[in-house]
N, C-alpha and C. Protein backbone atom coordinates (compact mmCIF):
# COMPACT_ATOMS: atom_id res chain seq x y z
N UNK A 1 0.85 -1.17 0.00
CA UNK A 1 0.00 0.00 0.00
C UNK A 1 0.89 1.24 0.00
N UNK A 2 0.71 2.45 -0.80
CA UNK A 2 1.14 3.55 -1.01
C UNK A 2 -0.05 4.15 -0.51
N UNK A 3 0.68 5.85 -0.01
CA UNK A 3 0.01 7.40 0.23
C UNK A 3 -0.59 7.89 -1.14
N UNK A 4 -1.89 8.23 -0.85
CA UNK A 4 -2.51 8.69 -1.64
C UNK A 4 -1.98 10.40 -1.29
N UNK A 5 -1.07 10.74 -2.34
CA UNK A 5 -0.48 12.19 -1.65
C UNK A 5 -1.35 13.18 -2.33
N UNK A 6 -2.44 13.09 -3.05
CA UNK A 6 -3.10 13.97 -3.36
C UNK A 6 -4.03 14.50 -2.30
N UNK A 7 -3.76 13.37 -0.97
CA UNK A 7 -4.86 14.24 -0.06
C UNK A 7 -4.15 15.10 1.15
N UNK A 8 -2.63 14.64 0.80
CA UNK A 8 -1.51 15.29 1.79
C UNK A 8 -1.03 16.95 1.39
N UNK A 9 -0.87 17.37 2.68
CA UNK A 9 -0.60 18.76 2.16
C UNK A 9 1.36 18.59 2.41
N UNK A 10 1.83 19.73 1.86
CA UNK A 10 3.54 19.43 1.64
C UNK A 10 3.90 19.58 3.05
N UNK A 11 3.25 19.80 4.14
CA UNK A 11 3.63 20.74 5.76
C UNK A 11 3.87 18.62 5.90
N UNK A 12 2.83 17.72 6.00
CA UNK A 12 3.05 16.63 6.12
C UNK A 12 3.37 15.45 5.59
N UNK A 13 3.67 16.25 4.28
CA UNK A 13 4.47 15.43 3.51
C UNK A 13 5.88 15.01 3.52
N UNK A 14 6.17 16.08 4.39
CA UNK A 14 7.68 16.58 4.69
C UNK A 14 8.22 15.35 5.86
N UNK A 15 6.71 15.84 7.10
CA UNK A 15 7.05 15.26 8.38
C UNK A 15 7.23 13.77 7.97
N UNK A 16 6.28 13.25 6.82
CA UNK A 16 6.11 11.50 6.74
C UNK A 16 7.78 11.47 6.30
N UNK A 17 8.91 11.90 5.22
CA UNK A 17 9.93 11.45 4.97
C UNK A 17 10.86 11.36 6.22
N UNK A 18 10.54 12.47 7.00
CA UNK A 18 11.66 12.35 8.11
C UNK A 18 11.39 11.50 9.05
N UNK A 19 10.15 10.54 8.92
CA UNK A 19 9.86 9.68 9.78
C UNK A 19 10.82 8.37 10.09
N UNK A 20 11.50 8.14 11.06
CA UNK A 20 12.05 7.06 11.23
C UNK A 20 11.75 5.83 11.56
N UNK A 21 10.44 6.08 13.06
CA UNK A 21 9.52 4.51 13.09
C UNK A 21 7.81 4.72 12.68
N UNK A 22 7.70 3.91 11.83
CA UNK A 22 6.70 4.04 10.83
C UNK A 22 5.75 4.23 11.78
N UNK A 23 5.84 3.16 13.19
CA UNK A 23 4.39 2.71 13.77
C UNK A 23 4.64 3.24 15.00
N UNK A 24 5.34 4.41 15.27
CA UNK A 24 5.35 5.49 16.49
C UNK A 24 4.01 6.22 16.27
N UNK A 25 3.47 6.68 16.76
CA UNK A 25 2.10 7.69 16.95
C UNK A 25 3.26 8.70 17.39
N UNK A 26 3.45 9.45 16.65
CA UNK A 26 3.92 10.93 16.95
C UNK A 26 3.77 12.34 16.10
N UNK A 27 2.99 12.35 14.66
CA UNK A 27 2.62 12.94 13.99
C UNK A 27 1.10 13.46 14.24
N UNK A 28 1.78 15.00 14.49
CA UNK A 28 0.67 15.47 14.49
C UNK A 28 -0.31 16.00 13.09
N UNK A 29 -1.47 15.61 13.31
CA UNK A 29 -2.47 16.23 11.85
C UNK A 29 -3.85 16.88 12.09
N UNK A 30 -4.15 17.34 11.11
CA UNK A 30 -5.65 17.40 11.00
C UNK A 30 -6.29 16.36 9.96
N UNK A 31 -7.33 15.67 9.97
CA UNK A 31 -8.06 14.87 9.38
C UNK A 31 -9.12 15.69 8.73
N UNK A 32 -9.51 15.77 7.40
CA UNK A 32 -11.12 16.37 7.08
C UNK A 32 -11.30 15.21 6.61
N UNK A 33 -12.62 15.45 6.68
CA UNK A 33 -13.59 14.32 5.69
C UNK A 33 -14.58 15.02 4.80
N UNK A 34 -15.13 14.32 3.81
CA UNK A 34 -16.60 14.79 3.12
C UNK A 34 -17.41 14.77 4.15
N UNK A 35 -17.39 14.75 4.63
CA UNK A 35 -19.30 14.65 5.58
C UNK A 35 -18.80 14.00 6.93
N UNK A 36 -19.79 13.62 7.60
CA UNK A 36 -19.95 13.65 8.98
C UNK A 36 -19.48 12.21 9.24
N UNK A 37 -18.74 11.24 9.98
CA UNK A 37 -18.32 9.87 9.96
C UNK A 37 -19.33 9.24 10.22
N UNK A 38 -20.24 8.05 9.24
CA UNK A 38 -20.85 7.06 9.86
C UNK A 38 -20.27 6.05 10.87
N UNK A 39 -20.95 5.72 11.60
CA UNK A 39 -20.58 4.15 12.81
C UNK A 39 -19.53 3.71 11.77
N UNK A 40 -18.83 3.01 10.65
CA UNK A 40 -17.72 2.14 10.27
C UNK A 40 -16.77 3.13 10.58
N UNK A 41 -17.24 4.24 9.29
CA UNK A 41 -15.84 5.51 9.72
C UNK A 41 -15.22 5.56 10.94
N UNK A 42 -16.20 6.24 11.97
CA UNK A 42 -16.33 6.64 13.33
C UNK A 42 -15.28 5.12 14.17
N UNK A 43 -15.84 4.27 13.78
CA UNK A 43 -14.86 3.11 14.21
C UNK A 43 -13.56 2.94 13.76
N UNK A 44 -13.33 3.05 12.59
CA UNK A 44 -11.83 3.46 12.22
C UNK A 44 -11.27 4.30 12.49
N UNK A 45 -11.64 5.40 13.04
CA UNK A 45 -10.68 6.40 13.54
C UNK A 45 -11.00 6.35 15.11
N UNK A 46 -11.64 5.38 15.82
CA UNK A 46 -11.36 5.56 17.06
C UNK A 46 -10.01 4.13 17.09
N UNK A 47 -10.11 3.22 16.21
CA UNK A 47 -9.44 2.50 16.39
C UNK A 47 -7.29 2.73 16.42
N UNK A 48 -7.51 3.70 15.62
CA UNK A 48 -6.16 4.47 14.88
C UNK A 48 -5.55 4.78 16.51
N UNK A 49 -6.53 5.16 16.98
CA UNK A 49 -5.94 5.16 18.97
C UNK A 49 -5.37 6.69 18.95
N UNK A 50 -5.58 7.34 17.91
CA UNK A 50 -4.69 8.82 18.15
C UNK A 50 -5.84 10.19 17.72
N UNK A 51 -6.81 9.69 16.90
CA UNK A 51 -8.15 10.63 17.05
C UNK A 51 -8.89 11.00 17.74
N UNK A 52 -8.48 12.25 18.09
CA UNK A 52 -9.57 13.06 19.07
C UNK A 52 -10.90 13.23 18.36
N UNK A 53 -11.95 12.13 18.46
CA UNK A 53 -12.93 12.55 17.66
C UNK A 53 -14.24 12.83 18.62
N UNK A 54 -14.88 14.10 18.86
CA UNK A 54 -15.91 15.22 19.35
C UNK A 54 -16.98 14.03 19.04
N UNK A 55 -17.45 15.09 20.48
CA UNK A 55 -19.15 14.24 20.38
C UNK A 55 -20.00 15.02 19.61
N UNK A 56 -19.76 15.86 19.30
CA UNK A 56 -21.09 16.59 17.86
C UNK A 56 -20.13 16.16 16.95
N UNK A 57 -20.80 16.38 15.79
CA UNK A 57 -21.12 15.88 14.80
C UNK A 57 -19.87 17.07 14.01
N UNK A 58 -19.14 16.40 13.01
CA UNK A 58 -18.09 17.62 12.61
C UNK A 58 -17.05 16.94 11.50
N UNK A 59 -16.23 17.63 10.56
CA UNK A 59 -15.39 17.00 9.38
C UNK A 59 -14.06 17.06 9.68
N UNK A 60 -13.92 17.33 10.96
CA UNK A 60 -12.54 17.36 10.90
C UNK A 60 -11.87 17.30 12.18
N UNK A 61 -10.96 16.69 12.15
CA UNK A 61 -10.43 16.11 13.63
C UNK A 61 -8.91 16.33 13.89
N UNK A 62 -8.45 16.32 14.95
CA UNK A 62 -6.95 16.61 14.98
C UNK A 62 -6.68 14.89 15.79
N UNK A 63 -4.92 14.47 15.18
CA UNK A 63 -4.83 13.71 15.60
C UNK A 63 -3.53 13.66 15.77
N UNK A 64 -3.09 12.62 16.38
CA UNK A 64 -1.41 11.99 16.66
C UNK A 64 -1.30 10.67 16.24
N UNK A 65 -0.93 10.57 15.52
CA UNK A 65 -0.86 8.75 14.83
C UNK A 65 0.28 8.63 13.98
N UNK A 66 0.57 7.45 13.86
CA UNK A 66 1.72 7.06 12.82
C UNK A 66 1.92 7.39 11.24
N UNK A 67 2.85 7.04 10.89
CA UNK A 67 3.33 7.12 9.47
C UNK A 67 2.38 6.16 8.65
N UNK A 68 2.07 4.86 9.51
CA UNK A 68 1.20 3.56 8.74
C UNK A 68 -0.20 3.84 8.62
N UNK A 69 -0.61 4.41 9.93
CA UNK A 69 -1.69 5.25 10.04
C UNK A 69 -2.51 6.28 9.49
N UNK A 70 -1.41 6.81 9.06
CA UNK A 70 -1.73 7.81 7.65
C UNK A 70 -1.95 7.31 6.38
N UNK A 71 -1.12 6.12 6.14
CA UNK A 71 -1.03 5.58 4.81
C UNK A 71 -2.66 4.64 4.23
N UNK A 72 -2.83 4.55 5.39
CA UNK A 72 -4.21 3.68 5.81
C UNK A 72 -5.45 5.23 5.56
N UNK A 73 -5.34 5.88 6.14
CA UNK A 73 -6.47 6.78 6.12
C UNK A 73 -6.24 7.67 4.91
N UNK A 74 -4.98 8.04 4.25
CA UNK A 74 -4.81 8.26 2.67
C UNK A 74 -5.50 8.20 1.73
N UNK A 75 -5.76 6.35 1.72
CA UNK A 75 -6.59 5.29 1.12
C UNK A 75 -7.96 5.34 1.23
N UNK A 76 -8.38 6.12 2.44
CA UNK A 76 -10.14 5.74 2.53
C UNK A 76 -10.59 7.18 1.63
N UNK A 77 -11.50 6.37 1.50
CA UNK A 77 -12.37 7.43 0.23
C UNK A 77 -13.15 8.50 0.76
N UNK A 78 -13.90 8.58 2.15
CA UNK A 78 -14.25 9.26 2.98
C UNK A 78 -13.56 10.46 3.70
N UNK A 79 -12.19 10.36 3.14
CA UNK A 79 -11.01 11.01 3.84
C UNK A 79 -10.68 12.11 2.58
N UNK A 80 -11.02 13.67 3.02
CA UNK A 80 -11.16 14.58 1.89
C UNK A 80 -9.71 15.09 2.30
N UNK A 81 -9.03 15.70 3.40
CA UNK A 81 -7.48 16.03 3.38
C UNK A 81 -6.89 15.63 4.43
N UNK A 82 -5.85 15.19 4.54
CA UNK A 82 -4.79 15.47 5.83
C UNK A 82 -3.61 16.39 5.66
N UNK A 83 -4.17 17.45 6.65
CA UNK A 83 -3.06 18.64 6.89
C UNK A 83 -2.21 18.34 8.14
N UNK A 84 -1.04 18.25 7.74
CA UNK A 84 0.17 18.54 9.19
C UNK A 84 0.20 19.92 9.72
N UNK A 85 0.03 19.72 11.01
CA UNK A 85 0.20 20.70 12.14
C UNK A 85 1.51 21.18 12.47
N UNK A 86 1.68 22.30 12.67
CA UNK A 86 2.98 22.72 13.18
C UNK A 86 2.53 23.83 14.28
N UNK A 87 3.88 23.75 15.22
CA UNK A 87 3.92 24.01 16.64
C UNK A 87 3.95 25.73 16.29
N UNK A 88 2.56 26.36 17.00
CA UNK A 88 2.83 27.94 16.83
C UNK A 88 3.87 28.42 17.78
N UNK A 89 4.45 29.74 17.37
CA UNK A 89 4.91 30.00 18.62
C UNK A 89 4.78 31.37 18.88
N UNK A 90 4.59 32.02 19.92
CA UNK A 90 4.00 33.45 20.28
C UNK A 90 4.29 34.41 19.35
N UNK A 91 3.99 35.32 19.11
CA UNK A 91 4.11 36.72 18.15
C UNK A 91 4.90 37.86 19.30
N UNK A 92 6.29 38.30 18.65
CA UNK A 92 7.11 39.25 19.25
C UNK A 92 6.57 40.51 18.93
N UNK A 93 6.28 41.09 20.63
CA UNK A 93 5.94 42.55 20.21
C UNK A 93 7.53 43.40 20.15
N UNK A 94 7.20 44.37 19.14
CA UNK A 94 8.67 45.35 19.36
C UNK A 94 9.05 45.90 20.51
């Protein structure tokens, strides 16, 4: 199985090469979807063990999961982008 990188943005495209253990949960993302997760969806991403997924109803989720993990949710058809997160850091006043 290959990354479907058309749903990857380059911020986590970057993080997946520098990845060293595939099946560490240490990548942070955002998940969108088309629409709202049915019960299978909803079960696959609680299973991934790194989706924070809300009790209302919503397309998009932040998560921490692996390199394999991604490659897996790439693949699902329900899965409209995954954006990598990066760490803000405060704004310098003059």
């Amino acid at each position: 199985m290959s990354f479907d990188y058309s749903k990857i943005d380059a911020i986590l495209s970057a993080e997946l090469q520098n990845q060293r253990d595939p099946n560490r949960k240490e990548i942070d993302l955002f998940i969108s979807t088309f629409a709202v997760p049915d019960s299978r969806q909803s079960a696959f991403l609680k299973q991934l063990g790194g989706v924070n997924t809300p009790e209302r109803k919503t397309t998009t989720f932040t998560a921490c999961i692996s390199h394999n993990d991604i490659m897996a949710l790439s693949n699902e058809p329900w899965v409209k982008s995954l954006r990598g997160s990066i760490q803000m850091f405060p704004c310098r006043t003059p």
